[in-house]
Protein backbone atom coordinates (compact mmCIF):
# COMPACT_ATOMS: atom_id res chain seq x y z
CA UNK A 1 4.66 18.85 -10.71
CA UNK A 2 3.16 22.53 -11.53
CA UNK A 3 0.43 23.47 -9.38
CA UNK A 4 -2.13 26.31 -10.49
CA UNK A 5 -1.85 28.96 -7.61
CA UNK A 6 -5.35 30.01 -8.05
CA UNK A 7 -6.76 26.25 -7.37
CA UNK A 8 -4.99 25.53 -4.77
CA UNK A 9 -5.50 28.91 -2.53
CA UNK A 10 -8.89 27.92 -3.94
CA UNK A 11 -8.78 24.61 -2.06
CA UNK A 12 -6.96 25.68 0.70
CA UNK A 13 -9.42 28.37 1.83
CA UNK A 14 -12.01 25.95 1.23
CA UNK A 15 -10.25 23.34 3.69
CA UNK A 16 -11.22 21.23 0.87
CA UNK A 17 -10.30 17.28 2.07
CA UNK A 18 -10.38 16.19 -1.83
CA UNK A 19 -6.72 18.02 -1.91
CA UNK A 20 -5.28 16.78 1.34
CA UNK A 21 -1.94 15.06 0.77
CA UNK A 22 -2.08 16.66 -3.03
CA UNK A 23 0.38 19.90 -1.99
CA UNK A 24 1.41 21.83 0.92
CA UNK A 25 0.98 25.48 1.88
CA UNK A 26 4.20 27.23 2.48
CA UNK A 27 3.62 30.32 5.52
CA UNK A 28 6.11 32.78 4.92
CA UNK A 29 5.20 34.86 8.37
CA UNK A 30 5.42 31.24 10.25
CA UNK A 31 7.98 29.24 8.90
CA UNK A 32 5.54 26.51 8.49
CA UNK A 33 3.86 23.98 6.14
CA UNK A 34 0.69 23.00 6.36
CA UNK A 35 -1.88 20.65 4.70
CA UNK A 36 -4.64 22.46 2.57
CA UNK A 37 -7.41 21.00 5.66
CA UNK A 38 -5.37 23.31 8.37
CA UNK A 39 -7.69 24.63 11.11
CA UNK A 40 -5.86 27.58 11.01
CA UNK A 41 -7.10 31.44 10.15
CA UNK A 42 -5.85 31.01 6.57
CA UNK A 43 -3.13 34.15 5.79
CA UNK A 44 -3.13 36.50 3.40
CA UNK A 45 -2.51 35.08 -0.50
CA UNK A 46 0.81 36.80 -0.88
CA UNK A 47 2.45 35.26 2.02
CA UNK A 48 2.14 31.93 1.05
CA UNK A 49 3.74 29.47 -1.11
CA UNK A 50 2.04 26.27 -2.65
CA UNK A 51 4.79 22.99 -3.02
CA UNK A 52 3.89 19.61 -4.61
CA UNK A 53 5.16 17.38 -1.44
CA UNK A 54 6.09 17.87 2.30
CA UNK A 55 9.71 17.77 1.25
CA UNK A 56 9.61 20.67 -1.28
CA UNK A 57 8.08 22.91 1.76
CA UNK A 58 11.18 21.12 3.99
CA UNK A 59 13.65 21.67 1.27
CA UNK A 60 12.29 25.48 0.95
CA UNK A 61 13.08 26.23 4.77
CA UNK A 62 9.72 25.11 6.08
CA UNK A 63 8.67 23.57 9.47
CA UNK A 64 5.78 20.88 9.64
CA UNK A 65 2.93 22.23 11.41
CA UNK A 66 2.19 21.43 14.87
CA UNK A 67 -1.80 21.71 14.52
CA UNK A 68 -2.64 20.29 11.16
CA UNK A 69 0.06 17.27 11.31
CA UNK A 70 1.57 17.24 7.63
CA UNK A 71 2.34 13.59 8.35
CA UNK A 72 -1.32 12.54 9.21
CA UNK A 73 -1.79 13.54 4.98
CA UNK A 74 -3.13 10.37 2.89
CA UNK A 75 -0.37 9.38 0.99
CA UNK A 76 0.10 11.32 -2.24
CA UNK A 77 -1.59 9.27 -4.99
CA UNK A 78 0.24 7.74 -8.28
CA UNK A 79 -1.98 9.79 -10.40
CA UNK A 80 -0.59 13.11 -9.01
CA UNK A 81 1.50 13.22 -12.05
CA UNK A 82 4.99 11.99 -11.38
CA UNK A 83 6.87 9.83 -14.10
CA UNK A 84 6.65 6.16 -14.19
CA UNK A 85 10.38 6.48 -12.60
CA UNK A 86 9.93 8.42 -9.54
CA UNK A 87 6.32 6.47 -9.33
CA UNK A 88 8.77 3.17 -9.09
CA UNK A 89 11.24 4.96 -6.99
CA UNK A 90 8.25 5.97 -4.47
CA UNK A 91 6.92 2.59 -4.39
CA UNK A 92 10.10 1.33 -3.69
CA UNK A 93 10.62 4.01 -0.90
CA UNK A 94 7.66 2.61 0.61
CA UNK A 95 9.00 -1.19 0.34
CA UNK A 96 11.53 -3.00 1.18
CA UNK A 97 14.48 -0.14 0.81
CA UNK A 98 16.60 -0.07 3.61
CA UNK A 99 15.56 3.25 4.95
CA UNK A 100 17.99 2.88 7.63
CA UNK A 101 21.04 4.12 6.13
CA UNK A 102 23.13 6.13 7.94
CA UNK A 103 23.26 8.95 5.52
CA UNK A 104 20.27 9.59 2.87
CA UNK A 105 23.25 10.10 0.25
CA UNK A 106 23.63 5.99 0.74
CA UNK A 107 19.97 5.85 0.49
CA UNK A 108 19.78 7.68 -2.84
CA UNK A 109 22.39 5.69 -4.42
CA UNK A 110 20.57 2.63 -3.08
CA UNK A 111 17.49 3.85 -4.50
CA UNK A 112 18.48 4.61 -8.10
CA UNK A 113 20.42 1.36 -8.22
CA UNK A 114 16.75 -0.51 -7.83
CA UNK A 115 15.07 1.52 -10.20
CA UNK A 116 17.71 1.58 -12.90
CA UNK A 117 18.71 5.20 -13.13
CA UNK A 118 21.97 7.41 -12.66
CA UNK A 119 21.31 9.07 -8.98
CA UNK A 120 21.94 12.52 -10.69
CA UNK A 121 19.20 10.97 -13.14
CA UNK A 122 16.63 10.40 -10.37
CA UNK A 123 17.58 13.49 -8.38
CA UNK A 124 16.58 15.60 -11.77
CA UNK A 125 13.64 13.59 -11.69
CA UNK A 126 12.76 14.12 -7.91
CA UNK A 127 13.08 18.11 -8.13
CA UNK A 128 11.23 18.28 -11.15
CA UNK A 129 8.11 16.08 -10.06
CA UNK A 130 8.51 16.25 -6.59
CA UNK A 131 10.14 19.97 -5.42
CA UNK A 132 12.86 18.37 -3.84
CA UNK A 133 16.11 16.15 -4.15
CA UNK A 134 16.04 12.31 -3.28
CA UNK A 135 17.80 12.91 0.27
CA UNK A 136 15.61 14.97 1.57
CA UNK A 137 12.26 12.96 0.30
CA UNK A 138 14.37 10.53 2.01
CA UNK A 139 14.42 12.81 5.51
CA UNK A 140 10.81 14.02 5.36
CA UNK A 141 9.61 10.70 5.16
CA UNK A 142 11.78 9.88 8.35
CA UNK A 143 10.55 12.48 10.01
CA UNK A 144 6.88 12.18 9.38
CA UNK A 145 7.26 8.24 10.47
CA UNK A 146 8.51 9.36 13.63
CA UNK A 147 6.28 11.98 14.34
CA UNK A 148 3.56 10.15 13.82
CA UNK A 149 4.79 7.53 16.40
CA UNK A 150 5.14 9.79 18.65
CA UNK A 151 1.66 11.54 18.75
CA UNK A 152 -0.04 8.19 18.20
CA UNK A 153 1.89 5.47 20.57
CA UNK A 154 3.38 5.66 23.59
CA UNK A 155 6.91 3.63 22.10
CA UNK A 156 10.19 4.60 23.49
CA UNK A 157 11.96 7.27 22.28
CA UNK A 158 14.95 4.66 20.95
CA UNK A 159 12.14 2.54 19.61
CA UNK A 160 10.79 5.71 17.32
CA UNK A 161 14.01 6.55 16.41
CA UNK A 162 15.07 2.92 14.75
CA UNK A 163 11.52 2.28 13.52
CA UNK A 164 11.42 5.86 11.66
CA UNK A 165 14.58 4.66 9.81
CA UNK A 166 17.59 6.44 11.80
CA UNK A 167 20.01 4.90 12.62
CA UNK A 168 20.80 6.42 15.62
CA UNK A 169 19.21 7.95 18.48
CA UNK A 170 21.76 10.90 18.24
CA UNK A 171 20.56 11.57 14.30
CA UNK A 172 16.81 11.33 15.65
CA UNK A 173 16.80 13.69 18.42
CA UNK A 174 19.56 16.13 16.23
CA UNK A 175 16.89 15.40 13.44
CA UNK A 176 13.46 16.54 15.30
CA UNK A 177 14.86 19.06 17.09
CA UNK A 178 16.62 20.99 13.21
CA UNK A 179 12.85 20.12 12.51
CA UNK A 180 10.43 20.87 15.14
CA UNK A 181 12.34 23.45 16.96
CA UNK A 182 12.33 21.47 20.06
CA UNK A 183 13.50 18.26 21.30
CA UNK A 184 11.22 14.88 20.61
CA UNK A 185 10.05 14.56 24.66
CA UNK A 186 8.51 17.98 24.21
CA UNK A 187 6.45 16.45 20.58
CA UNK A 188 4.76 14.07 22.27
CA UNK A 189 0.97 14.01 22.60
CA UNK A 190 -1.74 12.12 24.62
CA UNK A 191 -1.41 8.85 23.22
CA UNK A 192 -4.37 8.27 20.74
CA UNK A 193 -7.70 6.43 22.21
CA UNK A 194 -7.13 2.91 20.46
CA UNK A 195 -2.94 2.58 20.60
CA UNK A 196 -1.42 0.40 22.47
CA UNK A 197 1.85 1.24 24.57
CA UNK A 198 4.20 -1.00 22.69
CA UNK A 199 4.64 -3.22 25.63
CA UNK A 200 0.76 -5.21 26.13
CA UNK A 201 -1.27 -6.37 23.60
CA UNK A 202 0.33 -4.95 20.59
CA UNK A 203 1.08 -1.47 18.24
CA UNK A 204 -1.60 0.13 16.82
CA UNK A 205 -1.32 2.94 14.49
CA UNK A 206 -4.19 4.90 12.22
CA UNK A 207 -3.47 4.49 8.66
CA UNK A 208 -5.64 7.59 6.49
CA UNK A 209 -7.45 7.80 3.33
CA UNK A 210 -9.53 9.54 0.88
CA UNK A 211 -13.02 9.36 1.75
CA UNK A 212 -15.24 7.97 0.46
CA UNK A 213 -13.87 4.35 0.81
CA UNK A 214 -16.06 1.18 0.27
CA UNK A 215 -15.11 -0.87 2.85
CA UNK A 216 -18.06 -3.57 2.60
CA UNK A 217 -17.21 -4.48 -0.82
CA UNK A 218 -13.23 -4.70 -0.21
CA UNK A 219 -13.20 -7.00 2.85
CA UNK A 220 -15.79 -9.09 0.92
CA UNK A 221 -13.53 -9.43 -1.80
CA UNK A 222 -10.63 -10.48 0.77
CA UNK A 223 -12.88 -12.49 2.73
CA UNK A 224 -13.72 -14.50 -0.53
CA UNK A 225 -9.95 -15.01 -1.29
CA UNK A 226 -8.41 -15.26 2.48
CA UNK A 227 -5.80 -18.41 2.29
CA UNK A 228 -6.77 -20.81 5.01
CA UNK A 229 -4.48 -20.74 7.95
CA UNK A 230 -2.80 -17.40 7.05
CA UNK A 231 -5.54 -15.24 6.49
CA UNK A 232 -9.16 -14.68 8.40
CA UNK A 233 -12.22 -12.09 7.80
CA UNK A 234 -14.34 -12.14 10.48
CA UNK A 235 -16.60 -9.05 12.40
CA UNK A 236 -15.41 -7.23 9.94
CA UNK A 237 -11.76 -7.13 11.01
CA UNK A 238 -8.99 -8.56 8.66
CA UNK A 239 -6.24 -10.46 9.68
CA UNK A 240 -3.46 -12.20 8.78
CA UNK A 241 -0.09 -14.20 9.77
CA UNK A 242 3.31 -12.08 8.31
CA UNK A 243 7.04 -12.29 9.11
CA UNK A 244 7.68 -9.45 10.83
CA UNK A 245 11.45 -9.45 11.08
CA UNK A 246 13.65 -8.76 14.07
CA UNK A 247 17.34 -7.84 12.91
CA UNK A 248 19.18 -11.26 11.13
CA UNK A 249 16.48 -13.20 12.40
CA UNK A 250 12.97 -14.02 11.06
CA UNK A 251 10.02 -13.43 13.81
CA UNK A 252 6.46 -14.08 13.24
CA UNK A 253 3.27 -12.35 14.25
CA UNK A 254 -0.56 -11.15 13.14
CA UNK A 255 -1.89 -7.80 12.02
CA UNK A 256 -5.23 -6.27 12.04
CA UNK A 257 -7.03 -4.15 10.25
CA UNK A 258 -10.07 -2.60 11.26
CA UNK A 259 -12.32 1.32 9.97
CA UNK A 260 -12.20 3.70 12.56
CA UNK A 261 -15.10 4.28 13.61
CA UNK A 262 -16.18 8.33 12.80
CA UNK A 263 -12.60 8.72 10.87
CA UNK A 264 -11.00 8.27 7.25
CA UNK A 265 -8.56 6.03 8.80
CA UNK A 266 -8.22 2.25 9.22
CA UNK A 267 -6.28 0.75 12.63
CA UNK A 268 -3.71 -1.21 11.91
CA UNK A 269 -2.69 -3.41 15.34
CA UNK A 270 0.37 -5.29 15.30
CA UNK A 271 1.17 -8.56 17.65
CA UNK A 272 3.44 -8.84 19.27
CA UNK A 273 4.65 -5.18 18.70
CA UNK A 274 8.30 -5.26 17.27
CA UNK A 275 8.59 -1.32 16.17
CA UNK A 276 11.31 -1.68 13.53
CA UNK A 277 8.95 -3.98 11.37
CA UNK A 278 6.71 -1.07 11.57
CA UNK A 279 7.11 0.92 7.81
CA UNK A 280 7.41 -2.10 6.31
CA UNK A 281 4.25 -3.25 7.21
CA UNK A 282 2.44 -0.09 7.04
CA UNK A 283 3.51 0.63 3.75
CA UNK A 284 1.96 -3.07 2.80
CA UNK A 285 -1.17 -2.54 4.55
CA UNK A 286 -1.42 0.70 2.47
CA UNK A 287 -1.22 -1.30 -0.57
CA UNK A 288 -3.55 -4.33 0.48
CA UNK A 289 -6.24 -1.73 1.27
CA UNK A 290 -5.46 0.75 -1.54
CA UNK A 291 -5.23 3.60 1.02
CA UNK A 292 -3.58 5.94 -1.74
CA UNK A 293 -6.23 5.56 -3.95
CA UNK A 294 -8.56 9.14 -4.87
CA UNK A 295 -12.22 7.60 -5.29
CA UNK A 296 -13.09 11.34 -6.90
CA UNK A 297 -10.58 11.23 -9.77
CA UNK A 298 -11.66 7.39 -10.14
CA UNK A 299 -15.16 8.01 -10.53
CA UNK A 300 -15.33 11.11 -12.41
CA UNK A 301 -13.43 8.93 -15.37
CA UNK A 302 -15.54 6.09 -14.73
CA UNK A 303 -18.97 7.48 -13.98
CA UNK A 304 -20.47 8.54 -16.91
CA UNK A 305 -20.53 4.89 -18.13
CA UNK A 306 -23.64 2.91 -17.84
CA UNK A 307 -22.08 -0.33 -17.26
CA UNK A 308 -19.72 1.28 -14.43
CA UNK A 309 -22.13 3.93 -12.85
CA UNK A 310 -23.96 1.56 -10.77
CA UNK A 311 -21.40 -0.19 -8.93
CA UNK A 312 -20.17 3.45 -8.11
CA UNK A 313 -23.40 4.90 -6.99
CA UNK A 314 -23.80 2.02 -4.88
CA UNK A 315 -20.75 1.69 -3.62
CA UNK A 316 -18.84 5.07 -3.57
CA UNK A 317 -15.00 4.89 -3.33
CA UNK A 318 -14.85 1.31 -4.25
CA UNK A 319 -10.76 0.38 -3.86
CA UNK A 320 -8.44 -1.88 -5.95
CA UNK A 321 -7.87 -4.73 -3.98
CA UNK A 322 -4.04 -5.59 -3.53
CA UNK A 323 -1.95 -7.77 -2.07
CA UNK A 324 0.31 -8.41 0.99
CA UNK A 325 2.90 -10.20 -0.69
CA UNK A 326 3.84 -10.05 -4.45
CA UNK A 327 4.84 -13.73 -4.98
CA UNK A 328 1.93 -14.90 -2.63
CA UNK A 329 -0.43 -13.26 -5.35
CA UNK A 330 1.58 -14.65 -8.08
CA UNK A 331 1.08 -18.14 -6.81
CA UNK A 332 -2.69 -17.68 -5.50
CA UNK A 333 -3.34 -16.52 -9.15
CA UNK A 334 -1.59 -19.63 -10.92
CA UNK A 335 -4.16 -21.50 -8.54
CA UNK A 336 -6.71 -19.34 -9.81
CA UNK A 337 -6.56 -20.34 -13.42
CA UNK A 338 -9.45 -21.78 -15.39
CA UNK A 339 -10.95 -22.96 -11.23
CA UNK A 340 -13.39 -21.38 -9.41
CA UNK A 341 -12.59 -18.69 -6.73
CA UNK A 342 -13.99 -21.48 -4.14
CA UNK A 343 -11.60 -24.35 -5.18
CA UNK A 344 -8.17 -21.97 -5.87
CA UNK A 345 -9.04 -20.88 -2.38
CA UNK A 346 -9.26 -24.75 -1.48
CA UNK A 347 -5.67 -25.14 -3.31
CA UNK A 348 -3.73 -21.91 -1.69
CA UNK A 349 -4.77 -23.88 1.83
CA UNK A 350 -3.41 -26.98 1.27
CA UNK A 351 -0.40 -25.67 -0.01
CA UNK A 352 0.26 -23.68 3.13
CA UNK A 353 -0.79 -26.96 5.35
CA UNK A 354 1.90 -28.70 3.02
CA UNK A 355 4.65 -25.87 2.71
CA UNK A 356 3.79 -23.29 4.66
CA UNK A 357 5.47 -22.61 8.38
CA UNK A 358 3.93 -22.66 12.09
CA UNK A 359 3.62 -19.09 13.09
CA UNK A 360 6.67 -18.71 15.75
CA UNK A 361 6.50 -15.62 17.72
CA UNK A 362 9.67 -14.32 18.79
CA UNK A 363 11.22 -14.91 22.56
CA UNK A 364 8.43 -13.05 25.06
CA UNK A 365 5.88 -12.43 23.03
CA UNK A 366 2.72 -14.26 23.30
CA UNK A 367 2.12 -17.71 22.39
CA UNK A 368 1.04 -18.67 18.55
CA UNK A 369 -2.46 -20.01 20.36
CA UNK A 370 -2.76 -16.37 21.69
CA UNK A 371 -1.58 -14.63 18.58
CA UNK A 372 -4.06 -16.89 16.03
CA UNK A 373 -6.89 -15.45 17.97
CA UNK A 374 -9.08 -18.58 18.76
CA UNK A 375 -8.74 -20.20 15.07
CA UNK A 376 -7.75 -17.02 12.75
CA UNK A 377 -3.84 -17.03 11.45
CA UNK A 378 -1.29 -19.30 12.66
CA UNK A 379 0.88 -20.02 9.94
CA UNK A 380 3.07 -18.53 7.46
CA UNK A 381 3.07 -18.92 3.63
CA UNK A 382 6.00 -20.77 1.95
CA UNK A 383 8.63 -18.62 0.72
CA UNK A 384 10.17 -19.23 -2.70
CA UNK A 385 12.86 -21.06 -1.72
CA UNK A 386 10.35 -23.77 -0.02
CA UNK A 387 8.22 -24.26 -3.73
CA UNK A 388 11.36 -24.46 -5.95
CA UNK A 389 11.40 -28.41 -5.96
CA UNK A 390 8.39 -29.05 -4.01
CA UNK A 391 6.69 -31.88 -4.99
CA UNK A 392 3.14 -30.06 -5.86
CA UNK A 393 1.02 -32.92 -6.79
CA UNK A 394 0.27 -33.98 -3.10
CA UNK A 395 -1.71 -30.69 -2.98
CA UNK A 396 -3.81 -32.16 -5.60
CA UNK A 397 -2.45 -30.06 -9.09
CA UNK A 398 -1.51 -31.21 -12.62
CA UNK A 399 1.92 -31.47 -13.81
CA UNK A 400 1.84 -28.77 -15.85
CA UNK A 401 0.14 -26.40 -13.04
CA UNK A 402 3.29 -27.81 -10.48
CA UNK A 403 5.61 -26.79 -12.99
CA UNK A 404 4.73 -23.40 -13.71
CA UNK A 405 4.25 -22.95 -9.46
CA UNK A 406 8.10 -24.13 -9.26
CA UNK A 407 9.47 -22.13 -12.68
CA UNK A 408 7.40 -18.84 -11.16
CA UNK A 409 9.14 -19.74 -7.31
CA UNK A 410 12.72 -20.66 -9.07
CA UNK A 411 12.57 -17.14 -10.63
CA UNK A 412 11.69 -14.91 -7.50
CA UNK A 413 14.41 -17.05 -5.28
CA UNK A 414 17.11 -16.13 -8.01
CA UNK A 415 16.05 -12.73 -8.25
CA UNK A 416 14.37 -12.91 -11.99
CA UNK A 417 11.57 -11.42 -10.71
CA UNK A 418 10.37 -9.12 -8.49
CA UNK A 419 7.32 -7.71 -6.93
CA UNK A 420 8.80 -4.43 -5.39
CA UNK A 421 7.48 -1.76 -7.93
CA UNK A 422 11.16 -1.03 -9.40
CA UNK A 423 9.82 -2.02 -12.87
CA UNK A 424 6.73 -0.88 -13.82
CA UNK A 425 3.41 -3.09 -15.09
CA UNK A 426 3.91 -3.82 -18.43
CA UNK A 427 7.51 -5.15 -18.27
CA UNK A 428 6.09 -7.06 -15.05
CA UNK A 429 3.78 -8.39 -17.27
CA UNK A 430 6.01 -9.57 -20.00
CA UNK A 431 8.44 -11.24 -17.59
CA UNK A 432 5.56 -13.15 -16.44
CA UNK A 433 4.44 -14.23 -19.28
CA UNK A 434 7.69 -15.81 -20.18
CA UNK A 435 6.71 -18.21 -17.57
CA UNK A 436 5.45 -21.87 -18.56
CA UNK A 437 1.92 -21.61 -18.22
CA UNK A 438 1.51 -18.04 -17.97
CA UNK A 439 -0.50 -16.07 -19.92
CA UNK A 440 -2.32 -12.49 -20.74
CA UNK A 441 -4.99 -13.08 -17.79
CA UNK A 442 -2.52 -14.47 -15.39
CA UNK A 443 -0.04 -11.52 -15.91
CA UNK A 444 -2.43 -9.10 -15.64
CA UNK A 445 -4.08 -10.19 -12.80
CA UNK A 446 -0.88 -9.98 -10.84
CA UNK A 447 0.26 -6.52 -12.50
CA UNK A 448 -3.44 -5.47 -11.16
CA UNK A 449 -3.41 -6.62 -7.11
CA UNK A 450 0.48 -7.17 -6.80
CA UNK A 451 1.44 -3.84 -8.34
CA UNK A 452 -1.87 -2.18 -7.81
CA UNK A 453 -1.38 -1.09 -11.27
CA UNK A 454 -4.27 0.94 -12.07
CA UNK A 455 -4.65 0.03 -15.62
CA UNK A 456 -3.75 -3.21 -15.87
CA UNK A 457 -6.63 -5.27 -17.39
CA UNK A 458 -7.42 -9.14 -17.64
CA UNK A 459 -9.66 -8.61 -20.18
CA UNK A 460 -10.59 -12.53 -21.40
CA UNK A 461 -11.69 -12.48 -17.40
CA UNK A 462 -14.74 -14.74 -17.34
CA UNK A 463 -16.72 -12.11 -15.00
CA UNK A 464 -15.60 -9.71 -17.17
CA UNK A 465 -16.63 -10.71 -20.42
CA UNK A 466 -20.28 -11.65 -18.68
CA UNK A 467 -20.72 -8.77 -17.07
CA UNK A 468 -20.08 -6.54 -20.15
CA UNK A 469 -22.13 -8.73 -22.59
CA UNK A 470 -25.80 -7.68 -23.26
CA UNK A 471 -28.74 -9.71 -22.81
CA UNK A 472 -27.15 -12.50 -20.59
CA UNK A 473 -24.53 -13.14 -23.36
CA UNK A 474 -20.82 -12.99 -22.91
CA UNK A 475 -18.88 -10.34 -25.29
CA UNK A 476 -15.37 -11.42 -26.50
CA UNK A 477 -12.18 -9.97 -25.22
CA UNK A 478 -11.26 -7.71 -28.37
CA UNK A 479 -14.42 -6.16 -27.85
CA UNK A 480 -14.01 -5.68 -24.34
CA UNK A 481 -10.68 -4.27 -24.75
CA UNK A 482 -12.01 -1.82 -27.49
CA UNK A 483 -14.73 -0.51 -24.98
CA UNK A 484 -11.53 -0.42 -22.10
CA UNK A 485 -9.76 2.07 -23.89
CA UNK A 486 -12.45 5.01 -23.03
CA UNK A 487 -11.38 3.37 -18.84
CA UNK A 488 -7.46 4.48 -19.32
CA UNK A 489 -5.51 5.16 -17.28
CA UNK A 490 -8.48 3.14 -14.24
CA UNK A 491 -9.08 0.09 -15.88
CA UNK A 492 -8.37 -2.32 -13.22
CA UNK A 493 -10.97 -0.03 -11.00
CA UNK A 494 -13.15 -0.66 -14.16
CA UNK A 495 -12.61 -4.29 -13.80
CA UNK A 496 -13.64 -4.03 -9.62
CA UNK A 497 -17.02 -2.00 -11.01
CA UNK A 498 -17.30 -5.00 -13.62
CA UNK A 499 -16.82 -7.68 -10.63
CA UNK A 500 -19.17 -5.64 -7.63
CA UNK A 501 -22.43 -6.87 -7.53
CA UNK A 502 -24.60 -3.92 -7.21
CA UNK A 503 -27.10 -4.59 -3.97
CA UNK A 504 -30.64 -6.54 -4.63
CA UNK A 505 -33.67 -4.71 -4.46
CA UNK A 506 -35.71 -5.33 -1.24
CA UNK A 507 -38.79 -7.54 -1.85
């Protein structure tokens, strides 16, 4: 991506937050890289160096900065201006890709496999957009993971080491030292006020954002939507039941999420702590919660409408709301169709109480009684496998509804479809829509939380078309998709403005 020099040592001098996690600032007197918010006297312009990720400063000779913490950066958003490939390839990065591989060539290959490209293909692609080859977007990440777990829990060193992605504890410490100039034991920090140890009541680690960041509004929107028995809003803390993995064998547990209070950061607390399911479940947190997102580009495109500008003034840095689990989406949306948000929440409950599977810690953790948290979570959703020739009607649907369920179940289990990001929204769309009983709103819908697409649009939306009518009357969806087009590339944020009830004057 080319960055204007000017702007950024602009920014930079500023310690401007808007820009933090949007480039780096190479120190040629140092050695180091450093986020655009450093502390630091800034140098003088001509001895430094401006790169459009952490791993184009790595790949230039550059050494993260001990002060600023280039890891703590938000997460560079999709609208940075990287092509709809590397976008998929990033998402993917941040999935389910093994990141464990013992060498990031095997990791690359990997990667370009799921995303349909030549690796010399995405490489090109990486160092033009990115500053830096595949492999060492690849490393950077690692590192950063492991730094972070370092400064902010007190884990092991093994336990970093495997839960950064290395896949040894030789790499890790050979890998931190090239790095940091010193070995890991010497990295570590007073564990932050709020982690846990790894060993007690669970993992906690602070996941940043963009301010501002609406976080009435969001959880509301969860709360509204929370599947019974797998997901619970309650004191403003979000929780929910996931499978948290532990090698071959499937383990269960709960996360939280909760602000921080005086920070641009939410807490995300894992029980029972198993490190390695760590990125996995950070990286869907991120997307749940839109943590990526940059409320200023957002509203500056969206503002200057009428029918948007109030839900923005009121609510500044409203998020997209996303989702945990792609095909969990998929099927709470089918539920969704043509019911209220009420009674598709009444559906997605029985079919967990029907399908679903008691939350089973693994060996010495604590007990699924403990880990529910009197009442919250304590079950799992049915995989694919379990809806494929379920018998649907005892939860109460129509034939035709039970049919599309097990058609849209059939096709994730055989690997027709996919949530993962590795193809984009439109062709998720169209796969969709192949799908008995799946149409324009449905697909949409999905592309729009599962993806976190940010234009996807499900424009003959009932809300939608009320809330954009005049006078109390509805509009019709052509017309609403004419007036969309001025919302590219944010419609789906247009569509949250379009849902988010503005607050009731006081009497």
């Amino acid at each position: 991506m080319p960055l204007d020099p000017q702007a950024c040592q602009r920014a930079y001098r500023a310690r401007d937050p808007r820009f933090d996690g949007r480039f780096f600032i190479g120190v040629r007197t140092t050695g180091i890289y450093c986020r655009p918010v450093c502390p630091a006297p800034p140098p003088r312009p001509e001895n430094v160096r401006f790169y459009p990720s952490a791993a184009a400063a790595a790949a230039a000779g550059f050494r993260p900065c001990l002060r600023c913490r280039p890891e703590a950066a938000p997460g560079s958003p999709a609208w940075q201006g990287t092509s709809a490939t590397v976008d998929r390839a990033l998402r993917v990065l941040d999935g389910d890709l093994d990141g464990g591989a013992p060498f990031e060539e095997t990791a690359s290959e990997a990667l370009a496999r799921r995303v349909g490209v030549t690796p010399r293909h995405l490489n090109r692609l990486f160092r033009r957009h990115l500053g830096a080859p595949v492999g060492e977007v690849i490393r950077t990440r690692r590192l950063h993971a492991a730094k972070r777990l370092i400064d902010e829990t007190a884990l092991p060193m093994a336990d970093v080491a495997f839960a950064a992605g290395f896949a040894s504890v030789r790499r890790f410490n050979a890998a931190l030292r090239r790095a940091y100039g010193r070995p890991p034991s010497e990295l570590r920090r007073t564990v932050a006020s709020g982690a846990a140890d790894g060993a007690g009541a669970g993992l906690a680690l602070r996941l940043p954002y963009r301010a501002p960041f609406a976080w009435a509004p969001l959880l509301g929107f969860l709360a509204a939507r929370a599947i019974p028995g797998v997901e619970d809003v309650t004191g403003g803390v979000y929780r929910r039941a996931v499978v948290l993995g532990d090698g071959d064998r499937e383990a269960g547990g709960v996360i939280e999420l909760r602000p921080v209070p005086g920070e641009p950061a939410l807490l995300l607390s894992i029980h029972p702590p198993l490190p390695r399911a760590l990125p996995r479940l950070v990286a869907r947190a991120r997307r749940l919660f839109d943590l990526d997102a940059d409320p200023a580009a957002v509203a500056a495109r969206l503002g200057s409408d009428p029918l948007l500008a109030p839900a923005l003034a009121a609510h500044p840095g409203l998020r997209l709301p996303g989702a945990w689990d792609g095909f969990e989406m998929a099927v709470r949306a089918v539920l969704g169709q043509q019911v209220s948000v009420r009674a598709a929440t009444t559906l997605a409950g029985r079919l967990v109480t029907a399908f679903g599977r008691p939350l089973e810690p693994p060996p010495a953790a604590p007990s699924p009684a403990r880990l529910r948290r009197d009442g919250g979570p304590d079950r799992l959703f049915p995989r694919p496998e379990d809806l494929t020739e379920a018998d649907l009607g005892v939860i109460g649907l129509t034939r035709a509804r039970a049919v599309t369920l097990r058609r849209l179940a059939a096709a994730v289990a055989a690997g027709e479809l996919a949530f993962d990001g590795a193809v984009d929204a439109e062709e998720l769309a169209a796969r969709l829509v192949r799908l008995p009983g799946i149409g324009d709103w449905t697909a949409q819908y999905i592309a729009m939380r599962a993806l976190g697409a940010p234009d996807a649009f499900p424009a003959s939306d009932l809300g939608l078309l009320k809330a954009a009518g005049e006078g109390g009357a509805k509009t019709t969806p052509a017309r609403l998709r004419r007036r969309a087009e001025a919302w590219r590339p944010w419609r789906a944020y247009a569509a949250i403005c379009l849902w988010t009830e503005p607050p009731k004057p006081t009497q």
